[in-house]
PDB file of N, CA and C in Angstrom:
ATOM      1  N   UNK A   1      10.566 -16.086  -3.490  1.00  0.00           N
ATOM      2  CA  UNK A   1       9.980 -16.475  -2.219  1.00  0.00           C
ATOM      3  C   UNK A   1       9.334 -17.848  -2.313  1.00  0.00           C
ATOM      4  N   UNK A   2       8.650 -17.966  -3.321  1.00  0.00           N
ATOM      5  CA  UNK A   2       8.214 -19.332  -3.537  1.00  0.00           C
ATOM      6  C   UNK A   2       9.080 -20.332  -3.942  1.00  0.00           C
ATOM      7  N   UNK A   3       9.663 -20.455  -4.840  1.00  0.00           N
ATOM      8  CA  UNK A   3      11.213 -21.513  -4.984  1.00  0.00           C
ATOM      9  C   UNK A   3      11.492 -21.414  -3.721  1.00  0.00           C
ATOM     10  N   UNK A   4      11.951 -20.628  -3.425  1.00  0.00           N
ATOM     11  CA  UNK A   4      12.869 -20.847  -1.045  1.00  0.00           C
ATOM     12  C   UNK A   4      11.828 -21.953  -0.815  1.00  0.00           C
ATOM     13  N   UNK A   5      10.573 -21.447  -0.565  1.00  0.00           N
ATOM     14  CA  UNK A   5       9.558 -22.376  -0.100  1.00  0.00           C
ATOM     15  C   UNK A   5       9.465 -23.764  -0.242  1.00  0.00           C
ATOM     16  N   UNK A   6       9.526 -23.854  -1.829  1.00  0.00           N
ATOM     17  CA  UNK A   6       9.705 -25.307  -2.274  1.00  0.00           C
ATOM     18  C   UNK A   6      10.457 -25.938  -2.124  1.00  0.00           C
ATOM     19  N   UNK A   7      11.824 -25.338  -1.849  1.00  0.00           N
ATOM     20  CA  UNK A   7      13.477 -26.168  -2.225  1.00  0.00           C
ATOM     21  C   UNK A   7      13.037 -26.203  -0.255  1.00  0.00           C
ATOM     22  N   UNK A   8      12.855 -25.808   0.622  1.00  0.00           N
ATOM     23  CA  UNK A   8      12.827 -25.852   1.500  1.00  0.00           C
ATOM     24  C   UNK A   8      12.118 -27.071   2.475  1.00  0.00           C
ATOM     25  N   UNK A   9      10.998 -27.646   1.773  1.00  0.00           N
ATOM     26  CA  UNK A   9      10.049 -28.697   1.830  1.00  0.00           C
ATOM     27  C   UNK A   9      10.136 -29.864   0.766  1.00  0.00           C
ATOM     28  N   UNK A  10      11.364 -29.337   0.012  1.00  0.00           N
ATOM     29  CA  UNK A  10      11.833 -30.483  -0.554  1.00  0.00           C
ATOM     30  C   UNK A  10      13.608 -31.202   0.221  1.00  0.00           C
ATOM     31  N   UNK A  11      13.408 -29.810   0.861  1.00  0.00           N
ATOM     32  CA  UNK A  11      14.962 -30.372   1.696  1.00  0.00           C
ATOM     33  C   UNK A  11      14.540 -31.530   2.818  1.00  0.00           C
ATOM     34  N   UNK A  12      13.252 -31.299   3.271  1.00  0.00           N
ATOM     35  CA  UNK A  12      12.637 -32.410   4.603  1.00  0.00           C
ATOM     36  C   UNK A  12      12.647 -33.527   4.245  1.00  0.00           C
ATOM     37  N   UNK A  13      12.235 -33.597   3.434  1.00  0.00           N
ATOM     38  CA  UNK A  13      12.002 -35.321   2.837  1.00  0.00           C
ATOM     39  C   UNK A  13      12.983 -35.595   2.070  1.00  0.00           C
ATOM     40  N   UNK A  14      13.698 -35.219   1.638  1.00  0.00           N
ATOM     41  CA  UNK A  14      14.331 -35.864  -0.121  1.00  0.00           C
ATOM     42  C   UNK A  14      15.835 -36.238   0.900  1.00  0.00           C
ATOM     43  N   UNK A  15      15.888 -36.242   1.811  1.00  0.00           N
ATOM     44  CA  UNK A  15      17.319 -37.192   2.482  1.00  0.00           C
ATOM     45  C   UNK A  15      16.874 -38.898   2.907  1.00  0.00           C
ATOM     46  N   UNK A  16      15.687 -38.510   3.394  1.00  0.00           N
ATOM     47  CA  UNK A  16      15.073 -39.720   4.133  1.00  0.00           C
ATOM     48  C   UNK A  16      14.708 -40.860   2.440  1.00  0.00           C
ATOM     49  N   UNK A  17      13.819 -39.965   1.684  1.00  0.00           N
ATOM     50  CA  UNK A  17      13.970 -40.721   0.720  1.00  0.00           C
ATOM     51  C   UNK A  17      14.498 -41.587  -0.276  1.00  0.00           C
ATOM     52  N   UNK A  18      16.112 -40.715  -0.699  1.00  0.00           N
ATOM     53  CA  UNK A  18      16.758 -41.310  -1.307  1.00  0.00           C
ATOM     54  C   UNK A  18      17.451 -42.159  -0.483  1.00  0.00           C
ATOM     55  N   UNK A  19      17.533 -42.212   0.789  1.00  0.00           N
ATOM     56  CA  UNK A  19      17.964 -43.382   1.859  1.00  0.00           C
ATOM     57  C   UNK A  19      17.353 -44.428   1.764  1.00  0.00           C
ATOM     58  N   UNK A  20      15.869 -44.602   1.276  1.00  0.00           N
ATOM     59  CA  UNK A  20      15.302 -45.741   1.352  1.00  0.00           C
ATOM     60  C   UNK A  20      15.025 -46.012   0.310  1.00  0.00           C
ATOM     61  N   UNK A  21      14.946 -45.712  -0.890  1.00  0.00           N
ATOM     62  CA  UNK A  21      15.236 -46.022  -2.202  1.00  0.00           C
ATOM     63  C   UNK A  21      16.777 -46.574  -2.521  1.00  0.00           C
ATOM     64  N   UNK A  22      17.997 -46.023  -2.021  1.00  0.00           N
ATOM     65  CA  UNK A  22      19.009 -46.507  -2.089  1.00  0.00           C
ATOM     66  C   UNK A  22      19.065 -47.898  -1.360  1.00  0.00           C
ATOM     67  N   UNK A  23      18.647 -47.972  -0.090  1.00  0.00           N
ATOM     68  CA  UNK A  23      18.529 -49.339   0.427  1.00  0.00           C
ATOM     69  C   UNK A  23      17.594 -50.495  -0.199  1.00  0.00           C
ATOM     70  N   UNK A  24      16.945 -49.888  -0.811  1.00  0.00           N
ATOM     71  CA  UNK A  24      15.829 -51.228  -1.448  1.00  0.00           C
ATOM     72  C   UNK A  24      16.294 -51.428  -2.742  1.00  0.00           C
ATOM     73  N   UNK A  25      17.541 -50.611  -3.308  1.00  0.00           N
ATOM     74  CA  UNK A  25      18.296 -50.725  -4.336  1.00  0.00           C
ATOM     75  C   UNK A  25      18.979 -51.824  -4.382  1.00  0.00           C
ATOM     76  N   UNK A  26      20.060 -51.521  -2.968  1.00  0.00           N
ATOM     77  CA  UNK A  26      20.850 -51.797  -2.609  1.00  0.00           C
ATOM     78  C   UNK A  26      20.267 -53.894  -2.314  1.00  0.00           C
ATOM     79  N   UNK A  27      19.346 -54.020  -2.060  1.00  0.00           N
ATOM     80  CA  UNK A  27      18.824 -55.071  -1.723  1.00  0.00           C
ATOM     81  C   UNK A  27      18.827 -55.976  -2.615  1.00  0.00           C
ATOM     82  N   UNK A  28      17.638 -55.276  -3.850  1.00  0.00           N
ATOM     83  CA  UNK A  28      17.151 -55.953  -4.569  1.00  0.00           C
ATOM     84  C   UNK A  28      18.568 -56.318  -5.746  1.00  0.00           C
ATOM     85  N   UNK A  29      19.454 -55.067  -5.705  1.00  0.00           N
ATOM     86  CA  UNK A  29      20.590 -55.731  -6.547  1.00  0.00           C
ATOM     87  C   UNK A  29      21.708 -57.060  -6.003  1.00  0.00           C
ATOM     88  N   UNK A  30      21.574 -56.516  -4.604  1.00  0.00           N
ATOM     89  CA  UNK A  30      22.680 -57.892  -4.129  1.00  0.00           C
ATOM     90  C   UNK A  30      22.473 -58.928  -3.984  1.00  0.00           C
ATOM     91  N   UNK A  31      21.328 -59.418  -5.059  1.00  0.00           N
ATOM     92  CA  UNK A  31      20.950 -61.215  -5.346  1.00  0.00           C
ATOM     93  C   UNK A  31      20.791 -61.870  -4.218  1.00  0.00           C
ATOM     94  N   UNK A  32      20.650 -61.629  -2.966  1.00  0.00           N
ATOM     95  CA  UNK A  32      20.776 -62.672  -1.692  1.00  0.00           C
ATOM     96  C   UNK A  32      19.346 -63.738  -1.762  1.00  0.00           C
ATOM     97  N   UNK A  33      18.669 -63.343  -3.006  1.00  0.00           N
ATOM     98  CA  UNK A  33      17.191 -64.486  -2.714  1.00  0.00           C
ATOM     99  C   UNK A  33      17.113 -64.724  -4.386  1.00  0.00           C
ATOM    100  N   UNK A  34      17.743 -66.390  -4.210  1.00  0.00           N
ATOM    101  CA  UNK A  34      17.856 -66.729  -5.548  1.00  0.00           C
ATOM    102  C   UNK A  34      16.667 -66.600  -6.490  1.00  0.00           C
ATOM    103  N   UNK A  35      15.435 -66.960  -6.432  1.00  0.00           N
ATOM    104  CA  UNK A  35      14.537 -66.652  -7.325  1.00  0.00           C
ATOM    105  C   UNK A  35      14.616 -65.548  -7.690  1.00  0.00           C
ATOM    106  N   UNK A  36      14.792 -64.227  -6.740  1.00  0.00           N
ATOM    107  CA  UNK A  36      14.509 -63.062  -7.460  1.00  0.00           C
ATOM    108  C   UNK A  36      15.692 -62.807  -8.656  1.00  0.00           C
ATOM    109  N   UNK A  37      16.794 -63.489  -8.054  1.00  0.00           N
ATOM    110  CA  UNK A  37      18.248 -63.484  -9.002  1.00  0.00           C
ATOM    111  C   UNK A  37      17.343 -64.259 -10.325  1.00  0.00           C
ATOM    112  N   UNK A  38      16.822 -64.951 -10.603  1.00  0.00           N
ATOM    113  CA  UNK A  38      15.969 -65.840 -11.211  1.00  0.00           C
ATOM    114  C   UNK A  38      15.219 -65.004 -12.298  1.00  0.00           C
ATOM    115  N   UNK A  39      14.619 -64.435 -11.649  1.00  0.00           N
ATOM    116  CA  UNK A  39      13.519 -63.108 -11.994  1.00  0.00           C
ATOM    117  C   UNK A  39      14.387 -62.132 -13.159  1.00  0.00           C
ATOM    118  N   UNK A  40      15.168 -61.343 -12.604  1.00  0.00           N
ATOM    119  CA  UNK A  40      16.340 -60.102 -12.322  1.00  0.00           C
ATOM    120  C   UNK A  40      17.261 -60.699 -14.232  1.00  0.00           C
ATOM    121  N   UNK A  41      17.313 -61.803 -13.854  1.00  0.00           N
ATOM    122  CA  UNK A  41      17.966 -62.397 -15.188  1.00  0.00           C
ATOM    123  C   UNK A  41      17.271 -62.445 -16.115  1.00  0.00           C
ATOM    124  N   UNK A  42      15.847 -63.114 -15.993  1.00  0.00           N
ATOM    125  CA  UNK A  42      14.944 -63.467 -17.143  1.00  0.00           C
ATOM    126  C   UNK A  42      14.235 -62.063 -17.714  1.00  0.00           C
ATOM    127  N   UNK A  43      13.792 -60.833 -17.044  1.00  0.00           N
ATOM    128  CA  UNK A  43      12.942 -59.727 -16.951  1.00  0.00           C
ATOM    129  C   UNK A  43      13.788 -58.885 -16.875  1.00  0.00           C
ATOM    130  N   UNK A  44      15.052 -58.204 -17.589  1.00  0.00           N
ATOM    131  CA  UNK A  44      15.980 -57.502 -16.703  1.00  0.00           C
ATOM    132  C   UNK A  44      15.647 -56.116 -17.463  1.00  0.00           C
ATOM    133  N   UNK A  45      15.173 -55.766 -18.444  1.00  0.00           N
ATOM    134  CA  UNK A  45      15.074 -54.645 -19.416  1.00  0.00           C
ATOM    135  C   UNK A  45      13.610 -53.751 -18.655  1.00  0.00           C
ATOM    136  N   UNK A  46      12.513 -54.504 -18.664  1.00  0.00           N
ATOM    137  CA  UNK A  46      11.472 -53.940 -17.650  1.00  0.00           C
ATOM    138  C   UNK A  46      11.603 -53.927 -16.547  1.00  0.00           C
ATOM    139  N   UNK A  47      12.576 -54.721 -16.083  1.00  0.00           N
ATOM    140  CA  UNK A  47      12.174 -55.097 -14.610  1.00  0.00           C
ATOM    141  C   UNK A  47      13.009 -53.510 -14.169  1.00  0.00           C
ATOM    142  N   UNK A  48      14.100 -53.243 -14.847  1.00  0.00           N
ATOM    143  CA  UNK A  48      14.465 -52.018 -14.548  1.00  0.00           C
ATOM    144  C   UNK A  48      14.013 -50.754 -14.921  1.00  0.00           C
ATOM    145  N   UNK A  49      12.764 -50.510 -15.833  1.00  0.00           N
ATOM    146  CA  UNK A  49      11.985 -49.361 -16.018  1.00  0.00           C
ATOM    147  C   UNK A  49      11.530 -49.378 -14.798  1.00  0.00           C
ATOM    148  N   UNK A  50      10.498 -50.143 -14.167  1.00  0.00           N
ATOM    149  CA  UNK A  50       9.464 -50.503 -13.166  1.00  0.00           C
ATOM    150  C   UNK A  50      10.335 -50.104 -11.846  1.00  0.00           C
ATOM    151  N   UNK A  51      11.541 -50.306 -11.386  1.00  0.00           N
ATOM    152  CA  UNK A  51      11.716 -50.149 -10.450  1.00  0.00           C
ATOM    153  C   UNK A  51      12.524 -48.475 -10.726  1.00  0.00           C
ATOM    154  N   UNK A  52      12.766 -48.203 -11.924  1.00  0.00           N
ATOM    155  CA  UNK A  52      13.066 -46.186 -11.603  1.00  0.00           C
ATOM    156  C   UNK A  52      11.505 -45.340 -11.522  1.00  0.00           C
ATOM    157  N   UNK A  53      10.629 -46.253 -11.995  1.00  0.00           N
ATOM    158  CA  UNK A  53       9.664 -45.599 -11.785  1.00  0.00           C
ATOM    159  C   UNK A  53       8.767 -45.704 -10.329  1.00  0.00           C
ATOM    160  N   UNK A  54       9.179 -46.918  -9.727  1.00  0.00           N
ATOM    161  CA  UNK A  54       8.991 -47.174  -8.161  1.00  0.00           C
ATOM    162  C   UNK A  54       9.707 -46.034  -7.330  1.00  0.00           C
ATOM    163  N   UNK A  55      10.845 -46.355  -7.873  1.00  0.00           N
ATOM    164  CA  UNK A  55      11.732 -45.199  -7.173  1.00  0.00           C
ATOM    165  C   UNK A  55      11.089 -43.765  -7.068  1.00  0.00           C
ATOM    166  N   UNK A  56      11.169 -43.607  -8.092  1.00  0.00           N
ATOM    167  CA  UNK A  56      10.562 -41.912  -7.992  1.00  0.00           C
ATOM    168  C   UNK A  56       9.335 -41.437  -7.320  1.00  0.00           C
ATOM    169  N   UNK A  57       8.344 -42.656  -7.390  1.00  0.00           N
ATOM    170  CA  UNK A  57       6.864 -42.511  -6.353  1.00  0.00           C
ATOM    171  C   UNK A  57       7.285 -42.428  -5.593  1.00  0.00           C
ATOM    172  N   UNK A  58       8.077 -43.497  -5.048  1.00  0.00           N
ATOM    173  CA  UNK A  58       8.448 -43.483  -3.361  1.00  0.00           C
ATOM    174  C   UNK A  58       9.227 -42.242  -2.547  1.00  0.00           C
ATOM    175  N   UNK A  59      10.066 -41.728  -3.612  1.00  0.00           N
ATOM    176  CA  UNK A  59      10.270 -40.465  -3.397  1.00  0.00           C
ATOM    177  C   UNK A  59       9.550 -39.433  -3.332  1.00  0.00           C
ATOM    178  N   UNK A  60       8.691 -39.205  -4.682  1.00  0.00           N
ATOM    179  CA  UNK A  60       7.555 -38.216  -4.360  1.00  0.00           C
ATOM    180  C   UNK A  60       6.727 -38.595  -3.130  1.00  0.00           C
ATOM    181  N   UNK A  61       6.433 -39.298  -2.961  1.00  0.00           N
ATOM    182  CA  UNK A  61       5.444 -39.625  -2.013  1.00  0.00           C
ATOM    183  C   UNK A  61       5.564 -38.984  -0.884  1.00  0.00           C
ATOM    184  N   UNK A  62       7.337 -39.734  -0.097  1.00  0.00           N
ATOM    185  CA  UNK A  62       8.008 -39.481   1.329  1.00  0.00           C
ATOM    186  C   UNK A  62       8.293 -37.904   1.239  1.00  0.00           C
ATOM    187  N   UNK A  63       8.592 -36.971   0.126  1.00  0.00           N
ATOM    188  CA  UNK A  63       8.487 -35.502   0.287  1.00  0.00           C
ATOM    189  C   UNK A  63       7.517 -34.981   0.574  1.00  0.00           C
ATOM    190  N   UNK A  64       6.472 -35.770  -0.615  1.00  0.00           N
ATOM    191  CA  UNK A  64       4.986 -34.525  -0.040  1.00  0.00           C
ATOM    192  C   UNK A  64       4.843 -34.831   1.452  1.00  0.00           C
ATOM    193  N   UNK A  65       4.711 -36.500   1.441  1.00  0.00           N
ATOM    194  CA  UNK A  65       4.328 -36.657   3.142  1.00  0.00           C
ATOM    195  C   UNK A  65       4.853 -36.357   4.257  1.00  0.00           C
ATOM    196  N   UNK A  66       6.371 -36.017   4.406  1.00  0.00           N
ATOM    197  CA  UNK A  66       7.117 -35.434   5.342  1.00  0.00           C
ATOM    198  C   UNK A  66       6.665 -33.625   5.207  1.00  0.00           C
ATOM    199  N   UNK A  67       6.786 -33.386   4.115  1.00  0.00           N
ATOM    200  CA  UNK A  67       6.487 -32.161   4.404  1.00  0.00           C
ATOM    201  C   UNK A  67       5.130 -31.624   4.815  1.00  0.00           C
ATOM    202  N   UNK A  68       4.249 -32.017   4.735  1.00  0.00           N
ATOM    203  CA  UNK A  68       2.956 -32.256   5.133  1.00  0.00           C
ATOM    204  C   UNK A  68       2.739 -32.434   6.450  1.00  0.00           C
ATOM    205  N   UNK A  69       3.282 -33.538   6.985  1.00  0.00           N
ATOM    206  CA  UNK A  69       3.238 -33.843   8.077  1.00  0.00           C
ATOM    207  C   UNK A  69       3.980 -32.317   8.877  1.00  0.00           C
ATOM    208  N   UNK A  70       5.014 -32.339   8.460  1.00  0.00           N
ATOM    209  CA  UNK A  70       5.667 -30.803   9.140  1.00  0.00           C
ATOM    210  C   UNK A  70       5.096 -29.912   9.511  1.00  0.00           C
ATOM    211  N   UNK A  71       3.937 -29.629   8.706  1.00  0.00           N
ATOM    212  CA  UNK A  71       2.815 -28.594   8.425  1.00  0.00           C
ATOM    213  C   UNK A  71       2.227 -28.825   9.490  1.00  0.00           C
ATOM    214  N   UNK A  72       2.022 -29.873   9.897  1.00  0.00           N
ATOM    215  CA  UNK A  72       0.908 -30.348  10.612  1.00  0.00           C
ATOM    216  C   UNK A  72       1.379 -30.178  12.050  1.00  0.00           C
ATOM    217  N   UNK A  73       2.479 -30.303  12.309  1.00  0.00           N
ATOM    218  CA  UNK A  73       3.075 -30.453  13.387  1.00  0.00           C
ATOM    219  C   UNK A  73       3.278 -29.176  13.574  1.00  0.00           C
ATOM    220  N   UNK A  74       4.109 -28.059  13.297  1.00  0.00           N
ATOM    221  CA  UNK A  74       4.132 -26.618  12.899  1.00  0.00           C
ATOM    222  C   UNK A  74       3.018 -25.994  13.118  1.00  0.00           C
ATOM    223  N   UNK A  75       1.484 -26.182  12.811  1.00  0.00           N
ATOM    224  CA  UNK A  75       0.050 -26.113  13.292  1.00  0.00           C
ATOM    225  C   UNK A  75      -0.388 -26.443  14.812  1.00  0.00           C
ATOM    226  N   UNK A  76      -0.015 -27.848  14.540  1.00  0.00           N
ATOM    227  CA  UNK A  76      -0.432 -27.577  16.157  1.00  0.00           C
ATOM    228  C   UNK A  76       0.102 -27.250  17.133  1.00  0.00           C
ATOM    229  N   UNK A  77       1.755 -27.041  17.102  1.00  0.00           N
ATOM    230  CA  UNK A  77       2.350 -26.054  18.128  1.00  0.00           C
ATOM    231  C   UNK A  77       1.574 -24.997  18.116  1.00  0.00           C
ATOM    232  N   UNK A  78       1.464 -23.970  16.507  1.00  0.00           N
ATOM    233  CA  UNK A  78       1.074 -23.238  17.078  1.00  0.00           C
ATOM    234  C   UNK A  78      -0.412 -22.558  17.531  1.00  0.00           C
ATOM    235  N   UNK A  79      -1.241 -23.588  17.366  1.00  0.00           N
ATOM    236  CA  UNK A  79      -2.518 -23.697  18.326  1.00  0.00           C
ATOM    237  C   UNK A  79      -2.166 -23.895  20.177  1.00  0.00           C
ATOM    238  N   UNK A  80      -1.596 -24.548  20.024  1.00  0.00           N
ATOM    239  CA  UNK A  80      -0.928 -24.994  21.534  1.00  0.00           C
ATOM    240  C   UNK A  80      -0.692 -23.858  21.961  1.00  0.00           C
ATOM    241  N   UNK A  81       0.132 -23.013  21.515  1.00  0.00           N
ATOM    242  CA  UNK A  81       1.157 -21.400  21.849  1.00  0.00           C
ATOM    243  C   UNK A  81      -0.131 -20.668  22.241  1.00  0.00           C
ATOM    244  N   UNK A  82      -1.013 -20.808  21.141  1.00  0.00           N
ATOM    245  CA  UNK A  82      -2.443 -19.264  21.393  1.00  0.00           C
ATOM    246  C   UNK A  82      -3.208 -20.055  22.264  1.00  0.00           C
ATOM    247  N   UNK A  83      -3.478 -21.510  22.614  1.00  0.00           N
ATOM    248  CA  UNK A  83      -3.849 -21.537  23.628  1.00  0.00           C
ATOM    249  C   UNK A  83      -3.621 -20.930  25.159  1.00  0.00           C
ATOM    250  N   UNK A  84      -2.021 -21.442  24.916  1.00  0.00           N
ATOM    251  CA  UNK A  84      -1.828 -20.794  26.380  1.00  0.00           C
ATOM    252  C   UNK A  84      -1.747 -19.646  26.790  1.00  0.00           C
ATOM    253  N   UNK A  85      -1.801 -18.662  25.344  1.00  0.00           N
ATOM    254  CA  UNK A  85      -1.495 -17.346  25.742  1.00  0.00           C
ATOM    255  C   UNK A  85      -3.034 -16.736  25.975  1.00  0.00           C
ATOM    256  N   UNK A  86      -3.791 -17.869  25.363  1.00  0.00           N
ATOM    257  CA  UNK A  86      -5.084 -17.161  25.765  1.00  0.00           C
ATOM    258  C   UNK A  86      -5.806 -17.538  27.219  1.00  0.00           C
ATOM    259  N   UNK A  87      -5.191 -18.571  27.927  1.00  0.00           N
ATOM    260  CA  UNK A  87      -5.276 -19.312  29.222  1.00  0.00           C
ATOM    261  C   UNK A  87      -4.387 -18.628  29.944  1.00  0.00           C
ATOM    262  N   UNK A  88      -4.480 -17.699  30.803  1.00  0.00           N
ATOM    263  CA  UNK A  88      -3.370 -17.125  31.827  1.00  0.00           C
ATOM    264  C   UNK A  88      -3.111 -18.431  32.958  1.00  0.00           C
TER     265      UNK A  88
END
Protein backbone atom coordinates (compact mmCIF):
# COMPACT_ATOMS: atom_id res chain seq x y z
CA UNK A 1 0.00 0.00 0.00
CA UNK A 2 2.73 2.27 0.67
CA UNK A 3 5.09 1.59 -2.46
CA UNK A 4 1.43 2.23 -4.67
CA UNK A 5 1.57 5.45 -2.71
CA UNK A 6 5.01 6.38 -3.50
CA UNK A 7 5.38 5.12 -7.14
CA UNK A 8 2.14 7.06 -7.45
CA UNK A 9 3.51 10.64 -6.34
CA UNK A 10 6.45 9.84 -8.00
CA UNK A 11 4.47 9.30 -11.26
CA UNK A 12 3.25 13.34 -10.90
CA UNK A 13 6.36 14.86 -11.12
CA UNK A 14 9.07 12.62 -12.56
CA UNK A 15 7.61 13.34 -16.41
CA UNK A 16 7.70 17.08 -15.99
CA UNK A 17 11.11 16.66 -14.54
CA UNK A 18 13.06 14.68 -16.66
CA UNK A 19 11.59 17.11 -19.43
CA UNK A 20 13.38 19.87 -18.00
CA UNK A 21 16.48 18.35 -17.10
CA UNK A 22 16.59 16.85 -20.60
CA UNK A 23 16.10 20.34 -22.07
CA UNK A 24 18.77 22.12 -20.03
CA UNK A 25 20.83 19.10 -21.17
CA UNK A 26 19.95 19.43 -24.30
CA UNK A 27 21.10 23.21 -24.18
CA UNK A 28 23.98 23.27 -22.34
CA UNK A 29 25.43 20.41 -24.69
CA UNK A 30 24.60 22.08 -28.06
CA UNK A 31 27.50 24.71 -27.65
CA UNK A 32 25.30 27.64 -29.10
CA UNK A 33 27.23 30.22 -26.50
CA UNK A 34 30.82 30.08 -27.27
CA UNK A 35 32.31 30.82 -23.89
CA UNK A 36 30.41 28.22 -22.30
CA UNK A 37 31.85 25.88 -25.30
CA UNK A 38 35.05 27.61 -23.73
CA UNK A 39 34.20 26.51 -20.25
CA UNK A 40 32.74 22.80 -21.32
CA UNK A 41 36.37 22.20 -22.93
CA UNK A 42 38.64 23.51 -20.25
CA UNK A 43 36.42 21.96 -16.98
CA UNK A 44 34.91 18.97 -18.72
CA UNK A 45 35.56 16.06 -16.00
CA UNK A 46 33.77 18.24 -13.06
CA UNK A 47 31.90 20.21 -14.98
CA UNK A 48 30.07 16.90 -15.66
CA UNK A 49 29.84 15.54 -12.00
CA UNK A 50 28.17 19.02 -11.07
CA UNK A 51 25.69 18.98 -13.60
CA UNK A 52 24.39 14.92 -12.77
CA UNK A 53 24.27 16.12 -9.53
CA UNK A 54 22.17 19.36 -10.59
CA UNK A 55 20.19 17.07 -12.39
CA UNK A 56 19.05 14.92 -9.76
CA UNK A 57 18.10 18.01 -7.26
CA UNK A 58 16.14 19.38 -9.84
CA UNK A 59 14.44 16.31 -10.13
CA UNK A 60 14.02 15.60 -6.57
CA UNK A 61 12.91 18.82 -5.97
CA UNK A 62 10.02 19.08 -9.03
CA UNK A 63 8.64 15.50 -7.47
CA UNK A 64 8.43 16.40 -3.94
CA UNK A 65 7.00 19.82 -5.13
CA UNK A 66 4.44 18.63 -7.61
CA UNK A 67 3.39 16.16 -5.43
CA UNK A 68 2.91 18.36 -2.61
CA UNK A 69 1.36 20.80 -4.32
CA UNK A 70 -1.27 17.94 -5.42
CA UNK A 71 -1.87 17.46 -1.82
CA UNK A 72 -2.66 20.74 -1.50
CA UNK A 73 -4.93 21.09 -4.17
CA UNK A 74 -6.70 17.60 -3.32
CA UNK A 75 -7.23 19.48 0.32
CA UNK A 76 -8.77 22.18 -0.66
CA UNK A 77 -11.31 20.67 -2.95
CA UNK A 78 -12.00 18.80 -0.37
CA UNK A 79 -12.71 21.54 2.21
CA UNK A 80 -14.66 23.25 -0.58
CA UNK A 81 -16.98 19.80 -0.94
CA UNK A 82 -17.74 19.87 3.20
CA UNK A 83 -18.28 23.29 2.85
CA UNK A 84 -21.01 23.11 0.68
CA UNK A 85 -22.43 20.18 2.03
CA UNK A 86 -22.48 21.86 5.20
CA UNK A 87 -24.13 25.19 3.53
CA UNK A 88 -27.55 23.96 2.11
Amino acid sequence: MVKKKIWKQLAVGLPLAVAIVISISINIFSQWHKEAEKVMKRENASLVIVLIGASLIIVVFIVIFSARHRWDMNEQHYKELLAKKDNP
